[in-house]
Protein backbone atom coordinates (compact mmCIF):
# COMPACT_ATOMS: atom_id res chain seq x y z
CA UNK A 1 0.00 0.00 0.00
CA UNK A 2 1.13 3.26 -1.25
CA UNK A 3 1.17 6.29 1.90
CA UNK A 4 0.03 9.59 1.87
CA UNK A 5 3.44 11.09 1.63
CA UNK A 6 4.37 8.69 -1.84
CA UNK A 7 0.90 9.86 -3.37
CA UNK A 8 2.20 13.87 -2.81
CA UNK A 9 5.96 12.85 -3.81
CA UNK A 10 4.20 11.01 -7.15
CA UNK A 11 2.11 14.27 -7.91
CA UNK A 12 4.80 16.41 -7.36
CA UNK A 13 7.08 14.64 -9.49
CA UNK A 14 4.81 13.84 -12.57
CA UNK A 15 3.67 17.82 -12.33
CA UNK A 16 7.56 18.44 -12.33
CA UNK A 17 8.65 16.30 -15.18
CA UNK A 18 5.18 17.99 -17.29
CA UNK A 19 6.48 21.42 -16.84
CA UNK A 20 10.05 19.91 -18.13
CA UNK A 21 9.13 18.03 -20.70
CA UNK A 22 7.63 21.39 -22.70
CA UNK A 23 4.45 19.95 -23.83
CA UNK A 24 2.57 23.14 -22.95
CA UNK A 25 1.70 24.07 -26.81
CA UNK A 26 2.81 27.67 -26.64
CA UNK A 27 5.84 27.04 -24.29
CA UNK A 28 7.09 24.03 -26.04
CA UNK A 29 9.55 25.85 -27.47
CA UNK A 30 11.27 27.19 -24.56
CA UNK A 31 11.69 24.50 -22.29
CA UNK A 32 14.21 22.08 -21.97
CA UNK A 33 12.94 18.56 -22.29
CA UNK A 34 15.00 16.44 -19.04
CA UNK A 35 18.22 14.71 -20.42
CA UNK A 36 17.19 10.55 -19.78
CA UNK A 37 18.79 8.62 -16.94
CA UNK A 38 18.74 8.99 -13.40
CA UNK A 39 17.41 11.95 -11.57
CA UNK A 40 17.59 12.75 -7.75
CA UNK A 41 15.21 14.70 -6.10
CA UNK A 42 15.28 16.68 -3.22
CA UNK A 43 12.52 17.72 -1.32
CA UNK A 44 12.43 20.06 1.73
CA UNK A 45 9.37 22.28 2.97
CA UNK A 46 9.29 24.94 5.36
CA UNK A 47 6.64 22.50 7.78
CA UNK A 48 9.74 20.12 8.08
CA UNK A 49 12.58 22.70 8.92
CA UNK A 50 15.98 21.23 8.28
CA UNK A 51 14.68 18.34 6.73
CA UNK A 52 15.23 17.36 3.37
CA UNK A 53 13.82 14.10 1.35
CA UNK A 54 15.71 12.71 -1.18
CA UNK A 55 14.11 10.67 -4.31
CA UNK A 56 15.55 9.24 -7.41
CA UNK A 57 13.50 8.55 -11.27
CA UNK A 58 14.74 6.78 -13.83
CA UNK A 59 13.60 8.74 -16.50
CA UNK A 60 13.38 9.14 -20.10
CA UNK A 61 11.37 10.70 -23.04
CA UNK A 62 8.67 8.33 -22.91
CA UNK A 63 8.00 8.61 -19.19
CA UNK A 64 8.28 12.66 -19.93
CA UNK A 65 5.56 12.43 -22.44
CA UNK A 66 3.03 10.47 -20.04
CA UNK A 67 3.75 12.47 -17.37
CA UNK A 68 2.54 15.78 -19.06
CA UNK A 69 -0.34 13.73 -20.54
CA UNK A 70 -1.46 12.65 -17.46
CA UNK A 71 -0.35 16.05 -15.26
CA UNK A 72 -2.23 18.16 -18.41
CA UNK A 73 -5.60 16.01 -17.74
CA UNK A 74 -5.11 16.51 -13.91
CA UNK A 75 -4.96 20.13 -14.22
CA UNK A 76 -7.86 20.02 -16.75
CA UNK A 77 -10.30 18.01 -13.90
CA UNK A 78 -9.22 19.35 -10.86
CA UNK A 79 -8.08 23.09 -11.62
CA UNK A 80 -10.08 26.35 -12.65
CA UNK A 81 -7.05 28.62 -12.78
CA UNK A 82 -3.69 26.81 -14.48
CA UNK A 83 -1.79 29.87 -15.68
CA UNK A 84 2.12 29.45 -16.90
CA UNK A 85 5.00 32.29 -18.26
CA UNK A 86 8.28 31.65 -19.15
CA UNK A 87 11.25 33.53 -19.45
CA UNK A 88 14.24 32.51 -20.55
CA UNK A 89 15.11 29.26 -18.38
CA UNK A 90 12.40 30.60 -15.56
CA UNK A 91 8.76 29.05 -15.94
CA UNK A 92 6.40 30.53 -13.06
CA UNK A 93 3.26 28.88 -12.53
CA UNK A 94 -0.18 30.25 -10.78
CA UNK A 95 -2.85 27.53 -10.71
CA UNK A 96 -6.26 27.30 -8.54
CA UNK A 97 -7.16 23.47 -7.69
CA UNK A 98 -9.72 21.52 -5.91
CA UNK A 99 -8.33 18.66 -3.65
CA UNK A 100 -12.05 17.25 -2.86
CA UNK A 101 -13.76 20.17 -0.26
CA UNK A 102 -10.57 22.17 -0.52
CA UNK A 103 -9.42 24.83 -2.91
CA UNK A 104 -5.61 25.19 -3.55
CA UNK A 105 -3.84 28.22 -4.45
CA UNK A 106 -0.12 27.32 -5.62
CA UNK A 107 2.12 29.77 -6.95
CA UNK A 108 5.52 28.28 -8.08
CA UNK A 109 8.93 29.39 -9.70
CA UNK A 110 10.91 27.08 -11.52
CA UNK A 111 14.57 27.48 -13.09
CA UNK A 112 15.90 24.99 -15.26
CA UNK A 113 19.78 25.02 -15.85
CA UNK A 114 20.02 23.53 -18.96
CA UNK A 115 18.48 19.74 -19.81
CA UNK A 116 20.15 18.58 -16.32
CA UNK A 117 19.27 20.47 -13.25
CA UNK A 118 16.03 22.37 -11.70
CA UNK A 119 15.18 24.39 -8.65
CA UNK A 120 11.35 24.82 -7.64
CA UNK A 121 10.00 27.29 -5.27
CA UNK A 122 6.57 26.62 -4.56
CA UNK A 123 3.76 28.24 -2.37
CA UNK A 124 0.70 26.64 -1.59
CA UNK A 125 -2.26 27.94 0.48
CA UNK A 126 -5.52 25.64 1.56
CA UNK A 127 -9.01 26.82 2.62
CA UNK A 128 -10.38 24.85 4.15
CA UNK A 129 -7.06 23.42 5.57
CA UNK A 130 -5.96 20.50 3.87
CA UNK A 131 -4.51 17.41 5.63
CA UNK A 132 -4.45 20.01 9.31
CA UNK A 133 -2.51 22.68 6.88
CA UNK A 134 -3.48 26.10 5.57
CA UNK A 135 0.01 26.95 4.09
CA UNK A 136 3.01 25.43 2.90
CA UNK A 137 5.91 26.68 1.39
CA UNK A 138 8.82 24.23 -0.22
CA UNK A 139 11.64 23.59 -2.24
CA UNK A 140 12.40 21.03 -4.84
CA UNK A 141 15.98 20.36 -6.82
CA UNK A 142 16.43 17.81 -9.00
CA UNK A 143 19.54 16.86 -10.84
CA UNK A 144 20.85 14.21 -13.39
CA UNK A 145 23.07 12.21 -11.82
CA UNK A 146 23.80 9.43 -15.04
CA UNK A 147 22.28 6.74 -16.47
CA UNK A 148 19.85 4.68 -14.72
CA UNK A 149 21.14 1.81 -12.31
CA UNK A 150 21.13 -1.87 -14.02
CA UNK A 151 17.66 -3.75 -13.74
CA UNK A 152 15.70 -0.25 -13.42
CA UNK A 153 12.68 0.91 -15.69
CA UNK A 154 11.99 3.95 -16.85
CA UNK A 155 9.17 5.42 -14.89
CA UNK A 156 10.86 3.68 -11.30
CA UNK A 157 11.19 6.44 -8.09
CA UNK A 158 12.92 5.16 -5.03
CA UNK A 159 11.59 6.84 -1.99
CA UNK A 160 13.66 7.54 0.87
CA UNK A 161 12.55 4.32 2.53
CA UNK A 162 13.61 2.14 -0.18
CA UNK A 163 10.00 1.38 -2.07
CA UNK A 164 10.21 1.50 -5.83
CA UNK A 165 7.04 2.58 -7.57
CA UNK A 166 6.90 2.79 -11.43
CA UNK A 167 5.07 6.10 -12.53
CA UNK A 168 4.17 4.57 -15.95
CA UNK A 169 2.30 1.59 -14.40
CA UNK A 170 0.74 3.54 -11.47
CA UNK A 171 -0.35 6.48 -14.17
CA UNK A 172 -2.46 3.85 -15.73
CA UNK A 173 -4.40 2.74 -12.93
């Protein structure tokens, strides 16, 4: 079984590689699409002070592509404001979401260097509180680190604890 805190790392991650992989009709032309092969992921939000959690994807172009498929039709369901600028290597994003009775206001800033490194400032605020928060604030870096390790998939994150989930097979559930 698949916890709470896996659900908002797979989210996060599939929204991340969607914004990367430039499928945004307008912005595909600016954005770099992620260079394939390992990625780590660090997380750390201002709820969780010093504390940072650290995720790795095998990814490539395929998993890119059905990530922003399946972020896009999110977005599309579960958002009434999804609004996204880019600059140079800066894409900010201002969306307005419902997570069931709450409505999510996110505003985000993220800056690609190059096809093999990110940083992600993102704000979040919840009325009615969501999950006993009204506000969170976090950071996210990811960075290529090489190819994928022998006997992974494309689509696998391994979460702190060890657990391997492939995106591809849990998108199509």
């Amino acid at each position: 079984m698949i916890d709470c805190r896996v659900s908002v790392l797979v989210v996060s991650i599939a929204g991340l590689c969607a914004a990367g992989g430039a499928a945004f009709d307008s912005l595909a032309a600016d954005l770099p699409v992620l260079k394939s092969g390992l990625w780590e992921v660090v997380r750390a939000s201002a709820q969780q002070g010093d504390q940072k959690h650290l995720t790795t994807m095998c990814l490539d172009d395929s998993v890119q592509a059905e990530m922003r498929e399946f972020s896009m039709g999110v977005a599309k369901e579960m958002c009434t404001q999804n609004d996204r600028h880019v600059e140079g290597n800066r894409m900010t994003v201002k969306a307005t979401c419902k997570l069931g009775p709450t409505t999510m206001k996110t505003e985000s800033v993220m800056v690609f260097n190059g096809n093999t490194a990110y940083h992600t400032d993102s704000s979040e605020r919840y009325e009615p509180p969501f999950m006993n928060m009204s506000e969170t604030k976090s950071t996210i870096d990811g960075k290529w680190t090489g190819p994928c390790k022998p006997g992974q998939q494309p689509g696998d994150i391994v979460t702190e604890t060890g657990q391997t989930i492939n995106m591809k097979a849990m998108m199509k559930k």
